[in-house]
C-alpha atoms as a PDB file:
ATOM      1  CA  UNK A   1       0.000   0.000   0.000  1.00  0.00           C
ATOM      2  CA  UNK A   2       1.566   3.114  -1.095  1.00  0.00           C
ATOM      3  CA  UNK A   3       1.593   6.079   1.434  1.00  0.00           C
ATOM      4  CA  UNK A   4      -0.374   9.363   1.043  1.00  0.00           C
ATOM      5  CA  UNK A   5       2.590  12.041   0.376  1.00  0.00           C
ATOM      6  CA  UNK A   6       0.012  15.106  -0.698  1.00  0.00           C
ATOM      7  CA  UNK A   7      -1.841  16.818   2.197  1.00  0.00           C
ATOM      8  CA  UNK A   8      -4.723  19.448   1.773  1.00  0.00           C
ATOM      9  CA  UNK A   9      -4.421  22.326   3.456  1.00  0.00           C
ATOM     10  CA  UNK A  10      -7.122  24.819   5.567  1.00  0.00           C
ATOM     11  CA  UNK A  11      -7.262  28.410   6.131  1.00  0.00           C
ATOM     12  CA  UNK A  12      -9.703  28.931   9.145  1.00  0.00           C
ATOM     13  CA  UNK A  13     -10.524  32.631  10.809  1.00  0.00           C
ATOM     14  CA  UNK A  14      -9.660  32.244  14.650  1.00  0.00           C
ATOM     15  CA  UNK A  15     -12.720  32.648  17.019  1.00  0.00           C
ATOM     16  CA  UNK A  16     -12.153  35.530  19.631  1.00  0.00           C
ATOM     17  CA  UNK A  17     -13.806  33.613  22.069  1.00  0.00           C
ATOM     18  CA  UNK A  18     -11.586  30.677  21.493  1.00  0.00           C
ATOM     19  CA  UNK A  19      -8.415  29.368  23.162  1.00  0.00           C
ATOM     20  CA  UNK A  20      -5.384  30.200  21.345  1.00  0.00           C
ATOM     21  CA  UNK A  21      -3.455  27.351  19.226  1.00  0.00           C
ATOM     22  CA  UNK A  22      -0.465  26.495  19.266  1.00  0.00           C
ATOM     23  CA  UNK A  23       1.792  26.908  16.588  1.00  0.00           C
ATOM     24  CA  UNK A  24       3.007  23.133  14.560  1.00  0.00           C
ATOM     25  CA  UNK A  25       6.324  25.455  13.601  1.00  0.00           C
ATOM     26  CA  UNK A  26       7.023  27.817  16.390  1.00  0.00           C
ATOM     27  CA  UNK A  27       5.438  26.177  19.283  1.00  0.00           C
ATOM     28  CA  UNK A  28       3.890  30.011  19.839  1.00  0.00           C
ATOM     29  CA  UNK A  29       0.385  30.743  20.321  1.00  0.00           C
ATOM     30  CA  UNK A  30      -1.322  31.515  17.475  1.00  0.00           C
ATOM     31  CA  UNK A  31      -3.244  34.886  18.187  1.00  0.00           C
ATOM     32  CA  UNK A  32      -3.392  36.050  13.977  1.00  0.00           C
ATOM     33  CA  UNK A  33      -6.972  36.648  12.344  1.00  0.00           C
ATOM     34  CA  UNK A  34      -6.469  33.665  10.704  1.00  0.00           C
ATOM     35  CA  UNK A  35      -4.183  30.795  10.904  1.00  0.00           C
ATOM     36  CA  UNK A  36      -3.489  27.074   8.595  1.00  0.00           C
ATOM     37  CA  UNK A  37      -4.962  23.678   9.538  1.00  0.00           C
ATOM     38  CA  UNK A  38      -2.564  21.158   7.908  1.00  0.00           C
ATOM     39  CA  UNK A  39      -1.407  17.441   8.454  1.00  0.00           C
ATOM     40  CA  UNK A  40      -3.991  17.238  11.911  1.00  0.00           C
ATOM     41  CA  UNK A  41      -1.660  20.619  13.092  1.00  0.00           C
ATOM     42  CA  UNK A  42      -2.439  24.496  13.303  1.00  0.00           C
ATOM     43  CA  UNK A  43       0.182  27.023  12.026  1.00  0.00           C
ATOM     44  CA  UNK A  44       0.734  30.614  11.923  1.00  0.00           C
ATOM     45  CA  UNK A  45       0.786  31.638   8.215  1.00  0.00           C
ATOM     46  CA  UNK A  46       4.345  32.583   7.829  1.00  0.00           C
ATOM     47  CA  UNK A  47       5.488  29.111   9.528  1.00  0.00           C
ATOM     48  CA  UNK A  48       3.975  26.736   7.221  1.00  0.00           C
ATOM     49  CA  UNK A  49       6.691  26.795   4.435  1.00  0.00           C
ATOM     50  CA  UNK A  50       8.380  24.696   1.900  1.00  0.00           C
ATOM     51  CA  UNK A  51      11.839  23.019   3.590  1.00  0.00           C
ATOM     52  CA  UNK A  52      12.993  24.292   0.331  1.00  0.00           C
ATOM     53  CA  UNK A  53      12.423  27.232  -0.831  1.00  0.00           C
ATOM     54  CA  UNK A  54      11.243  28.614   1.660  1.00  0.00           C
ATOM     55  CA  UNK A  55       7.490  29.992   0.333  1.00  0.00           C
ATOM     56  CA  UNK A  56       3.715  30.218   2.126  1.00  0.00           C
ATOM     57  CA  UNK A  57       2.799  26.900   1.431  1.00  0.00           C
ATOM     58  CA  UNK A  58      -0.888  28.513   2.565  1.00  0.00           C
ATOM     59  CA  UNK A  59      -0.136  31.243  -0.727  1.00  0.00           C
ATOM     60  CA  UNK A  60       1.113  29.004  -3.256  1.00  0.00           C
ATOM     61  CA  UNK A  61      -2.058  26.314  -3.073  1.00  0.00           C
ATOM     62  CA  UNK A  62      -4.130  24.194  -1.404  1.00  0.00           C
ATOM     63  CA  UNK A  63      -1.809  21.266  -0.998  1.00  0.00           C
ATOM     64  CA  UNK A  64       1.518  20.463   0.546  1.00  0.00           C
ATOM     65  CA  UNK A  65       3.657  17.407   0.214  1.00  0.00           C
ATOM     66  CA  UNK A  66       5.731  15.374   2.621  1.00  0.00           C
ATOM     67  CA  UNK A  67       8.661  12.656   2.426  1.00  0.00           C
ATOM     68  CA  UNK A  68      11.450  12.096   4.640  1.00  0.00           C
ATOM     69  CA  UNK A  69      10.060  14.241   7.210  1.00  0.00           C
ATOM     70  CA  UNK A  70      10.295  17.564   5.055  1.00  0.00           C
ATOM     71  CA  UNK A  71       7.071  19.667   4.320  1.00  0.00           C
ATOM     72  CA  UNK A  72       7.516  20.827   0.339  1.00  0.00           C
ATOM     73  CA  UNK A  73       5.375  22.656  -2.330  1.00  0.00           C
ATOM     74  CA  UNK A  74       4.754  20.287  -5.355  1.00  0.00           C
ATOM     75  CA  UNK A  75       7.038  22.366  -7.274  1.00  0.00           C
ATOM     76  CA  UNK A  76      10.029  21.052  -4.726  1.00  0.00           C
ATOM     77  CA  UNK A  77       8.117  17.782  -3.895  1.00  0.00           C
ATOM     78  CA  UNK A  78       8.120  17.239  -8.186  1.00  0.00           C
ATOM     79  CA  UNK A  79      12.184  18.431  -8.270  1.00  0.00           C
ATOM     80  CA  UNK A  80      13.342  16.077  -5.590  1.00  0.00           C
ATOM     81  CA  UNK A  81      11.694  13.064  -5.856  1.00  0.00           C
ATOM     82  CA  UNK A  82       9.183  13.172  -9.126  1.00  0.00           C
ATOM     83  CA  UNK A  83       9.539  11.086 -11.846  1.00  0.00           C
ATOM     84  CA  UNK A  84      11.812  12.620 -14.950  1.00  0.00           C
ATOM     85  CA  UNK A  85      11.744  11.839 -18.771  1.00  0.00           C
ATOM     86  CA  UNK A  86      13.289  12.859 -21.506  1.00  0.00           C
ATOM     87  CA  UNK A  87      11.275  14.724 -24.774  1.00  0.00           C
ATOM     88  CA  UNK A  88      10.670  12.320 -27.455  1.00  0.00           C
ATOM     89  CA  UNK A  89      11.596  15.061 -29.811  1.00  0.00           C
ATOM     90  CA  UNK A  90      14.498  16.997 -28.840  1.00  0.00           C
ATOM     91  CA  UNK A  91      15.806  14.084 -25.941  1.00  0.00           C
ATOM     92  CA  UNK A  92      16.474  16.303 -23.769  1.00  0.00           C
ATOM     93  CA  UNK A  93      15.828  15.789 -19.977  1.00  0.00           C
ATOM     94  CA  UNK A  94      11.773  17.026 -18.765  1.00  0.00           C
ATOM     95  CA  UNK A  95      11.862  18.184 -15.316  1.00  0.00           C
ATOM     96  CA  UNK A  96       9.217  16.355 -13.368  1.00  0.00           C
ATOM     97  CA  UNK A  97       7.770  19.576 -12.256  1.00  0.00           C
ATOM     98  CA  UNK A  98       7.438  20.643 -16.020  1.00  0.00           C
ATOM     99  CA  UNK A  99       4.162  21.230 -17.334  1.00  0.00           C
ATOM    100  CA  UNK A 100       4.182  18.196 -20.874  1.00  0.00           C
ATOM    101  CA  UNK A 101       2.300  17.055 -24.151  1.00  0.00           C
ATOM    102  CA  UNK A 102       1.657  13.647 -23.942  1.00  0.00           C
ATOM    103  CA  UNK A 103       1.298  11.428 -27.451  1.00  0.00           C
ATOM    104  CA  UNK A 104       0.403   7.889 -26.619  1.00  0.00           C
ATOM    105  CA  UNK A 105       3.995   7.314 -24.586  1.00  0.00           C
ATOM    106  CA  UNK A 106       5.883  10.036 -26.081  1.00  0.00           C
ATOM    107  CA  UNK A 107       6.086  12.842 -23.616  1.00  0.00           C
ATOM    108  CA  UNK A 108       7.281  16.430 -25.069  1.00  0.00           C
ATOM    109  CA  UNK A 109       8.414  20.193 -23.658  1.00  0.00           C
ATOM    110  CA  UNK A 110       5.752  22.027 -24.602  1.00  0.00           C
ATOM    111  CA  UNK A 111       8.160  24.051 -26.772  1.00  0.00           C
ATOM    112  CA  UNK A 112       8.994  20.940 -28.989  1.00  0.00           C
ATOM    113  CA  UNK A 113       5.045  19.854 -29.427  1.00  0.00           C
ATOM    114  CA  UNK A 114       5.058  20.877 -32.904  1.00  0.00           C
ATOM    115  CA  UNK A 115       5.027  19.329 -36.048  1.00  0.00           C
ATOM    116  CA  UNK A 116       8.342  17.794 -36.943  1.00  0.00           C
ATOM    117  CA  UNK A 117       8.595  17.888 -40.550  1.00  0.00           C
ATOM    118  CA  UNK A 118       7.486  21.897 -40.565  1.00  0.00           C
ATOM    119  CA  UNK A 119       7.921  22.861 -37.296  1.00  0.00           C
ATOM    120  CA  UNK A 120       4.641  24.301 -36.896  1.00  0.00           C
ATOM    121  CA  UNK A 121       3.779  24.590 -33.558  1.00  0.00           C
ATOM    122  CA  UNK A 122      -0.067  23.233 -32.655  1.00  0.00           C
ATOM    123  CA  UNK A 123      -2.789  25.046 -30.414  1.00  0.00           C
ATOM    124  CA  UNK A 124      -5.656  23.786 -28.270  1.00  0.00           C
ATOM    125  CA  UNK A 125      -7.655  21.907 -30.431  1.00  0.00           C
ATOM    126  CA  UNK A 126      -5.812  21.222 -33.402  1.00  0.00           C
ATOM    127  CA  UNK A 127      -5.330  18.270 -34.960  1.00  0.00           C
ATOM    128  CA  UNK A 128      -2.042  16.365 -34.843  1.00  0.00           C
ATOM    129  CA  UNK A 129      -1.510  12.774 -35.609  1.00  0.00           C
ATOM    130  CA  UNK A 130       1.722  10.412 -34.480  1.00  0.00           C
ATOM    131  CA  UNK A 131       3.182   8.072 -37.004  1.00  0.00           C
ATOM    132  CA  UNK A 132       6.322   6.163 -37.027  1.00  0.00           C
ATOM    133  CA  UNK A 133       6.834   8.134 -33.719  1.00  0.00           C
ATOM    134  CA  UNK A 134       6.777  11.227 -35.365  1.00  0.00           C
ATOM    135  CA  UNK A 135       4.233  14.402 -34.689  1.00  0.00           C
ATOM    136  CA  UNK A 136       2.965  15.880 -38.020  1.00  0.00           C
ATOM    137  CA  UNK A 137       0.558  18.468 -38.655  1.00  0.00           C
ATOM    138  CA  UNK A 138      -2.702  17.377 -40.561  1.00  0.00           C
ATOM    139  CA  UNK A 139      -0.827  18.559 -44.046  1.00  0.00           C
ATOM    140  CA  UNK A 140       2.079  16.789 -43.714  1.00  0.00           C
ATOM    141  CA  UNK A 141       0.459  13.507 -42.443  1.00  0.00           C
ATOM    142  CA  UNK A 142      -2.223  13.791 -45.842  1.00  0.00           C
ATOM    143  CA  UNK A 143       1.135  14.927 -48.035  1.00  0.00           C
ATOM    144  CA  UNK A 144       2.728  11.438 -46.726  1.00  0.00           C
ATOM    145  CA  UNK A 145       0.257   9.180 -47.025  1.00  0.00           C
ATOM    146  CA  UNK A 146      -0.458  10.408 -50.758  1.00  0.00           C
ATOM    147  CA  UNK A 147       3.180   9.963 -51.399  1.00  0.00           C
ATOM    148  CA  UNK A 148       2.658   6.274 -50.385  1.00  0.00           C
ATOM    149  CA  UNK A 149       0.112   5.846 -53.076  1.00  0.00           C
ATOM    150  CA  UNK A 150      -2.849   5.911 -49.971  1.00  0.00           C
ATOM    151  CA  UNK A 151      -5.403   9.648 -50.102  1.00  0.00           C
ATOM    152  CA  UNK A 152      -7.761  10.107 -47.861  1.00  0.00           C
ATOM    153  CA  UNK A 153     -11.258   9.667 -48.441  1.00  0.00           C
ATOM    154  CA  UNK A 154     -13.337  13.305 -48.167  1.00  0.00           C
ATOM    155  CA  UNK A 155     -16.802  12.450 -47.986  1.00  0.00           C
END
């Protein structure tokens, strides 16, 4: 059974009438407007951060990340222990926190997700096919398949 390693995270307005918290990070009591519920553990604002680099994990999202007892962002989490790849195009190393096309099980930079006979680069919605593990633009796929004898049928 795989353990969880993402863990959501709640801003909640203190109650006047309440008994102040104490703080997960600074063992203080928490006497802010507001303060972070995260991992069964209240936190002042500015002491829920990424081991890393250091940012409001309570700014940046609604998640936080854990493994060998460090609290991370996902951009961190991705960096030190995500999964890498390289670009079926250019082979050059994708950094797990890297936003990716995805082609069947070619993964690309979004830079390189363009046709690779022309080079032109494809938008939301357009139509790309994948042969011979190459991605071509709906031109050059039609140009190559009437070169091998084969044309479309347009109904």
């Amino acid at each position: 059974m795989q353990k969880k390693k993402s863990f959501g995270i709640q801003m909640l307005s203190v109650q006047p009438d309440t008994k102040p918290k104490g703080c997960a990070g600074c063992n203080r009591k928490i006497k802010d407007r507001y303060l972070l519920k995260a991992l069964d553990k209240y936190w002042h604002e500015d002491c829920l951060k990424c081991a890393c680099c250091d940012c409001r994990l309570g700014e940046v999202g609604s998640t936080l990340y854990t493994k060998a007892n460090l609290i991370l962002c996902r951009r961190d989490y991705l960096r030190l222990f995500g999964v890498t790849g390289n670009c079926a195009a250019c082979s050059k190393l994708i950094p797990a926190f890297e936003m990716v096309m995805r082609a069947k099980d070619n993964v690309y930079h979004l830079d390189c997700f363009a046709c690779q006979l022309c080079n032109q680069r494809f938008c939301v919605g357009d139509k790309f096919f994948l042969k011979n593990n190459m991605i071509l633009c709906q031109t050059d796929y039609e140009e190559g398949l009437m070169k091998e004898g084969y044309a479309p049928q347009v109904r």
